[in-house]
Protein backbone atom coordinates (compact mmCIF):
# COMPACT_ATOMS: atom_id res chain seq x y z
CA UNK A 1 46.47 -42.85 -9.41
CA UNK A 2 45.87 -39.14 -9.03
CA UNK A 3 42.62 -37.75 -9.79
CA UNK A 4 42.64 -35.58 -13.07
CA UNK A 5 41.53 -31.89 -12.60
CA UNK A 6 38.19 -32.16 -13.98
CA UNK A 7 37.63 -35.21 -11.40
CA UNK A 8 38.62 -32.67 -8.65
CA UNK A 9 36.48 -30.07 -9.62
CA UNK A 10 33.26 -32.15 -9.73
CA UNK A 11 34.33 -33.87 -6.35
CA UNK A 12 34.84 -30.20 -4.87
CA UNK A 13 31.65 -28.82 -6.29
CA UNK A 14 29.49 -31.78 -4.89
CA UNK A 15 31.29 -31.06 -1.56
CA UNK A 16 29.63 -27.32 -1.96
CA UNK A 17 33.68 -25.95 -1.55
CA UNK A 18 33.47 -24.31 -5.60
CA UNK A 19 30.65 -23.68 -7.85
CA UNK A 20 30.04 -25.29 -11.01
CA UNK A 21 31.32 -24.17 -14.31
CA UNK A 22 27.96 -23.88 -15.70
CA UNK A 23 25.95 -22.12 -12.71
CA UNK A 24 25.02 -19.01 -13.35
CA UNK A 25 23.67 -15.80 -11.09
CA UNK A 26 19.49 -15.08 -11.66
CA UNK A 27 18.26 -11.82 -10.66
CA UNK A 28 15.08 -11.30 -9.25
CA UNK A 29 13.24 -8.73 -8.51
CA UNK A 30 9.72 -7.09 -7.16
CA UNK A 31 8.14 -4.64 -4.32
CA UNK A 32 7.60 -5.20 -1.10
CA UNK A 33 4.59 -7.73 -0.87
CA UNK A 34 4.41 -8.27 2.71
CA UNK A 35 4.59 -12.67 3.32
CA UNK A 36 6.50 -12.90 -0.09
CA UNK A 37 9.02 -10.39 -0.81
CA UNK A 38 10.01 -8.00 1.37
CA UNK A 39 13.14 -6.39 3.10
CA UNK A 40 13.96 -7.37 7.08
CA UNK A 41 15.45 -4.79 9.09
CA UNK A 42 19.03 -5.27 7.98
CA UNK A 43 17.96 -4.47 4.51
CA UNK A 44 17.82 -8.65 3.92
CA UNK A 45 15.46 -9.54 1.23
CA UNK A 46 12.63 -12.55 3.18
CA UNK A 47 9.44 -14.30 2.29
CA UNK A 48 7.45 -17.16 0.50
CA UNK A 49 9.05 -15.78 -2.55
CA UNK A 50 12.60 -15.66 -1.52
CA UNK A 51 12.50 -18.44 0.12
CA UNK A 52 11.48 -20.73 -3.06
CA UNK A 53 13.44 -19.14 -5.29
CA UNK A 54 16.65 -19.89 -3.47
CA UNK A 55 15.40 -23.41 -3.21
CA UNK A 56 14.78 -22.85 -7.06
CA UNK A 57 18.49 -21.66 -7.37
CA UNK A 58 20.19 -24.29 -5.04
CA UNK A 59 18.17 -27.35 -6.95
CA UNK A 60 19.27 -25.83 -10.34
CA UNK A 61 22.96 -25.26 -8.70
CA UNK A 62 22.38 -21.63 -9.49
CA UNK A 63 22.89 -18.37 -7.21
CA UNK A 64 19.77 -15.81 -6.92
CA UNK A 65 20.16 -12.17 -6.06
CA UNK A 66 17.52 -10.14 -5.22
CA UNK A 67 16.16 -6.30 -5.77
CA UNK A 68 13.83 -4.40 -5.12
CA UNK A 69 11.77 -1.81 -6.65
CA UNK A 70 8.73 0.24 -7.64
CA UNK A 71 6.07 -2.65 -8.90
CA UNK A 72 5.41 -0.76 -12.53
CA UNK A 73 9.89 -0.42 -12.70
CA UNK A 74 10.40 -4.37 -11.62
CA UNK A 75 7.97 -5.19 -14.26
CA UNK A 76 9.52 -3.50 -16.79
CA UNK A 77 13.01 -5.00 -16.00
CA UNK A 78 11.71 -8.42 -16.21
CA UNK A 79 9.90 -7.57 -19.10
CA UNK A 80 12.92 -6.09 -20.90
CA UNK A 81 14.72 -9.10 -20.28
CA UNK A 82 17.15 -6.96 -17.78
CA UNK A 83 15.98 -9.60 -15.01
CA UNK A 84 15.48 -13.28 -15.01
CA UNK A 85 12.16 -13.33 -12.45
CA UNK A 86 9.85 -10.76 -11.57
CA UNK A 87 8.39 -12.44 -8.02
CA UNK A 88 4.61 -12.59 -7.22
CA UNK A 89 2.40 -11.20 -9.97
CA UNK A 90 -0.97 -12.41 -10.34
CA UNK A 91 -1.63 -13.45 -13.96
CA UNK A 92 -3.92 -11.57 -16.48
CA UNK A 93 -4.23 -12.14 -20.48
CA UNK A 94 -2.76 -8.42 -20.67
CA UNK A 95 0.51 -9.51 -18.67
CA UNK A 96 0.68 -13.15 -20.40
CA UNK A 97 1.26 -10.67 -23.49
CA UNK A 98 4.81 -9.18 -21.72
CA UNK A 99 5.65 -12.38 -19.59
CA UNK A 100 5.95 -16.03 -19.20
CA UNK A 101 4.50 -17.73 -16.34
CA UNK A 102 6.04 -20.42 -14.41
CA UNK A 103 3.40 -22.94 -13.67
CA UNK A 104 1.88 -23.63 -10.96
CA UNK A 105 1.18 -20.11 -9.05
CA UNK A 106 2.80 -20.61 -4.98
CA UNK A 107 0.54 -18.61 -3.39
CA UNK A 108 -3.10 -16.89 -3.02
CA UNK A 109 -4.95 -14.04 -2.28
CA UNK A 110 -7.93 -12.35 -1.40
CA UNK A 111 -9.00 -8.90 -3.18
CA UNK A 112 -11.34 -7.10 -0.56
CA UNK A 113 -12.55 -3.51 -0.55
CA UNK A 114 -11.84 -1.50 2.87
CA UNK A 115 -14.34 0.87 4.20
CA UNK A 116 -13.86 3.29 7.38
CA UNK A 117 -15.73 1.70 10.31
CA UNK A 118 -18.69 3.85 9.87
CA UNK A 119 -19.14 3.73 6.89
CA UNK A 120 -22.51 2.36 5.98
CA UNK A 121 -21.41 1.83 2.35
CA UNK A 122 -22.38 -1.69 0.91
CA UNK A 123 -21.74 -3.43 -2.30
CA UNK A 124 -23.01 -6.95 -3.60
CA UNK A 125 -20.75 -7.67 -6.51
CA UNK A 126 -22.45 -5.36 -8.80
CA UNK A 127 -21.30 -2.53 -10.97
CA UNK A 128 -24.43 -0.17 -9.69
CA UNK A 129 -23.55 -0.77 -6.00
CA UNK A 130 -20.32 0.71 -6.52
CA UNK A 131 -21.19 3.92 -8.91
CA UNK A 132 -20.73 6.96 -7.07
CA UNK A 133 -17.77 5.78 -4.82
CA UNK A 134 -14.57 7.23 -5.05
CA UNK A 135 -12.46 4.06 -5.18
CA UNK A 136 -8.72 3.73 -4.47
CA UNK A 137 -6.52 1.94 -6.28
CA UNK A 138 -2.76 0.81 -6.19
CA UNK A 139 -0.55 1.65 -9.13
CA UNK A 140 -0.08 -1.43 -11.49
CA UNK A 141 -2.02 -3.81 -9.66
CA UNK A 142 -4.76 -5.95 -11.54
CA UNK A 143 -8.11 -6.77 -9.29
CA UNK A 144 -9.40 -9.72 -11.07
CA UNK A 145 -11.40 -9.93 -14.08
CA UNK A 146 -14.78 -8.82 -12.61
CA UNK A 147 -13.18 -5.35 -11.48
CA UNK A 148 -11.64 -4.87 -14.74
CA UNK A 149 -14.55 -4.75 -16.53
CA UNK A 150 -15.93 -2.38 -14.62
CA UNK A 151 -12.72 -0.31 -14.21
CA UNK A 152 -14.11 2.43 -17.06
CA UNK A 153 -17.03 3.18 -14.92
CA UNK A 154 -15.67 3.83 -11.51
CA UNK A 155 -14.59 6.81 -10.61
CA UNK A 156 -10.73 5.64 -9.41
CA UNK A 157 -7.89 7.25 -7.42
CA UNK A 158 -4.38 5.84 -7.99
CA UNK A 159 -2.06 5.52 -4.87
CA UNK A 160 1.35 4.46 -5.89
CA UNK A 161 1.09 2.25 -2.64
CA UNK A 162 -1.58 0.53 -0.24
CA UNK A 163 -0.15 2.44 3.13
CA UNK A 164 -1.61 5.26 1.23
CA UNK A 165 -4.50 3.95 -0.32
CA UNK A 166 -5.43 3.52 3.26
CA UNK A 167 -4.19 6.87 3.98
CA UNK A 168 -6.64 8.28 1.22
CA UNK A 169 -9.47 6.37 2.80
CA UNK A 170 -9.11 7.76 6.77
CA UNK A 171 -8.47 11.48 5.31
CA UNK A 172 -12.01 11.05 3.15
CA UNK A 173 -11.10 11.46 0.34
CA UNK A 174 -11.89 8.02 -0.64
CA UNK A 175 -14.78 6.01 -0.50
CA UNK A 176 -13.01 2.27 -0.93
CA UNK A 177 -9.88 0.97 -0.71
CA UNK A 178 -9.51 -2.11 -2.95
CA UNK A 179 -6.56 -4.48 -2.01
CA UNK A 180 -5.49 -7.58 -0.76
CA UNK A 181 -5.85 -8.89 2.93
CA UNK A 182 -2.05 -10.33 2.89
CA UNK A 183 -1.15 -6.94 2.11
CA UNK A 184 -3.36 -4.70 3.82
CA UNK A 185 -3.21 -6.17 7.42
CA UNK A 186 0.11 -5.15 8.23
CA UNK A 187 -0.22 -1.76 6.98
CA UNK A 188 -2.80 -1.02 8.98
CA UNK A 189 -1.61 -2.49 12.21
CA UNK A 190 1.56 -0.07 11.44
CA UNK A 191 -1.06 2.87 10.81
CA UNK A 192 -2.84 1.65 13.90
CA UNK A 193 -6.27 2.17 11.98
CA UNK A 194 -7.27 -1.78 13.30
CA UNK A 195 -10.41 -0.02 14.63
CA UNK A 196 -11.15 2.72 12.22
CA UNK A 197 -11.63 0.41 9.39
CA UNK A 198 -13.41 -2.79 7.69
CA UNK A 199 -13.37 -5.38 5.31
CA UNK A 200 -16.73 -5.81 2.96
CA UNK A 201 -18.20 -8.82 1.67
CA UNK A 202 -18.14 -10.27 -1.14
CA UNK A 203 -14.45 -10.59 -2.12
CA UNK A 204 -13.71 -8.66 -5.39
CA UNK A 205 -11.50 -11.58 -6.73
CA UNK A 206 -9.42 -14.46 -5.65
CA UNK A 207 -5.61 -14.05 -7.39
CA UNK A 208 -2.90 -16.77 -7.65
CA UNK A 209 0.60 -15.39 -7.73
CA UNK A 210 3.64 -16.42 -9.76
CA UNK A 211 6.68 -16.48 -10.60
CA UNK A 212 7.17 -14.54 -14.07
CA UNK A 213 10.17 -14.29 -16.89
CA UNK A 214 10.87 -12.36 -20.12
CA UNK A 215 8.98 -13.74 -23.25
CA UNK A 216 11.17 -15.79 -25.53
CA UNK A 217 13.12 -18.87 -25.54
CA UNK A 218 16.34 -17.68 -23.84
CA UNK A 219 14.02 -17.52 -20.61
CA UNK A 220 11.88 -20.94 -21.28
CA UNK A 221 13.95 -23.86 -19.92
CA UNK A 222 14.09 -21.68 -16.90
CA UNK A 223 10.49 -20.93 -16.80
CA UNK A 224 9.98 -24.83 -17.16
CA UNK A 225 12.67 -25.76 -14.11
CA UNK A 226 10.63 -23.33 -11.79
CA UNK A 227 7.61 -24.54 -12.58
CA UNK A 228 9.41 -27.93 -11.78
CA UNK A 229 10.95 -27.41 -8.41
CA UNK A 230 7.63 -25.81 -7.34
CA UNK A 231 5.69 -29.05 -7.92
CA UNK A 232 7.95 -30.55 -6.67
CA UNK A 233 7.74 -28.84 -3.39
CA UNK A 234 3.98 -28.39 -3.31
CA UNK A 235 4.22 -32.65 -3.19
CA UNK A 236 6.68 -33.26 -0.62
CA UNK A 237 5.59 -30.52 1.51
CA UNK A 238 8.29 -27.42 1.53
CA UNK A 239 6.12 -24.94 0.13
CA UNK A 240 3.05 -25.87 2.93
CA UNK A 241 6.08 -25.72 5.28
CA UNK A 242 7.45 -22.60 4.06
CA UNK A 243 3.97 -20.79 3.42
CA UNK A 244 2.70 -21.43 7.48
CA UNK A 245 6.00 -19.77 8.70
CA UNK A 246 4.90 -16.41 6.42
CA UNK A 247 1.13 -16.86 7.11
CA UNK A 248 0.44 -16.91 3.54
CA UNK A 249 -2.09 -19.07 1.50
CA UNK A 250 -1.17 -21.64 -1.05
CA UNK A 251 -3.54 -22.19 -4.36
C-alpha cells in the first residue's frame, strides 16, 4: 500500500528533509550585548542568547532570524509587535508595562561603577556618596531599583553606548561610568584602558536578563513555550553548558 501524501509529508518532516506546515519564522532582535547577542566577524549573529533561542526555535519546529539594532529601536519593534523577541533585557515594573517576560531570566549580571585608576572617588551605596559626580550612563539601560531612585538627583551624562561611556570617563569629563562587568570588560580590553581604570565596590545592582515579547495574547503561548524550553534546559544542563562556552553567569 502506498503511503498517502499527508503520511509522506510527516515522514519527510521528521527526517528534517521539509518543514512543517505549521512552523513559522520568529524574529528576534537586540544590540550587541557582548556573551549574548552579538555579531562574529562574518556579520553572524552568536551568544547565550542566540544560542537558546535557536534551541527555542528547533524544539518548537520553528525557524529564528535575527537583527540587530540600536537598544531604544529593538525595543520599540518588539514592543510594537513588529518582532516576536526582543533578547536580553533586564526586567523593571516600567518595561513589564510594554512587554511580556518569558520566565525564568537565562542569565545574570553585575552593575558596577568604573572609576579612572586614580581616582580616589568612593561610594558606599548611598545617595550622598555619589552627589557631585558626573555619572555616565548608557541610553535605555535600567541600573536596578536602588539607582533609579536616585536617578533625579545625580547629575547624569547619556552615552548612546558603553565604549563611550568609557570614552567619557578617560577624557574627564566624567566622574563614573555605571555598567555591567559582562559588558564592560571587552570594551576596555579593545580600548586598551585595562590599566587606566577600576571597578568600585559595592555593586549598584544585580540584573537577570530575559527573553521579552509584545503584550497581548497573540504573543502568550509563545512567551509560555520559551519559558518552557528554558527550564527545561536549565535542568538537563544545556544552558550551564552553553553559558561556560560565553563566560556568562546564569541566575
Amino acid at each position: 500500500m502506498r503511503p498517502s501524501f499527508r503520511t509522506l509529508c510527516v515522514i519527510l518532516w521528521v527526517l528534517g528533509l521539509v518543514p512543517f506546515a505549521n512552523s513559522r519564522e520568529l524574529l528576534a532582535v537586540g544590540t550587541e550585548f557582548p556573551g549574548i547577542y552579538v555579531l562574529d566577524p562574518k556579520g553572524e549573529p552568536r551568544g547565550l542568547g542566540v544560542d537558546v533561542m535557536r534551541a527555542i526555535a528547533r524544539e518548537l519546529g520553528d525557524e529564528v532570524r535575527f537583527e540587530i539594532y540600536p537598544w531604544a529601536r529593538a525595543q520599540k519593534l518588539v514592543e510594537e509587535g513588529r518582532a516576536d523577541v526582543l533578547v536580553g533585557p533586564y526586567r523593571t515594573a516600567a518595561r513589564e508595562r510594554r512587554f511580556q517576560f518569558a520566565e525564568p531570566g537565562f542569565y545574570r549580571d553585575r552593575v558596577v561603577f568604573y572609576v579612572r585608576s586614580e581616582s580616589d572617588l568612593s561610594w558606599d551605596g548611598s545617595l550622598a556618596s555619589l552627589m557631585g559626580q558626573r555619572i555616565a550612563i548608557i541610553h535605555g539601560w535600567i541600573y536596578g531599583e536602588r539607582f533609579e531612585a536616585m536617578r533625579g538627583q545625580l547629575d547624569l551624562h547619556v552615552a548612546p553606548s558603553v565604549e563611550l561611556a568609557f570614552k567619557l570617563l578617560m577624557a574627564n569629563r566624567v566622574d563614573l561610568a555605571a555598567s555591567n562587568e559582562r559588558d564592560s570588560l571587552p570594551r576596555i580590553e579593545v580600548l586598551g584602558i585595562a590599566d587606566k581604570v577600576r571597578r568600585i565596590a559595592p555593586v549598584i545592582d544585580t540584573q537577570i536578563g530575559y527573553f521579552a515579547l509584545p503584550k497581548g495574547e497573540s504573543h502568550r503561548q509563545l512567551r509560555d513555550d520559551i519559558g518552557r524550553v528554558v527550564r527545561q534546559m536549565r535542568a538537563d544542563g544545556r544552558l550551564a553548558k552553553l553559558a561556560r562556552s560565553y563566560g556568562v553567569t546564569l541566575p
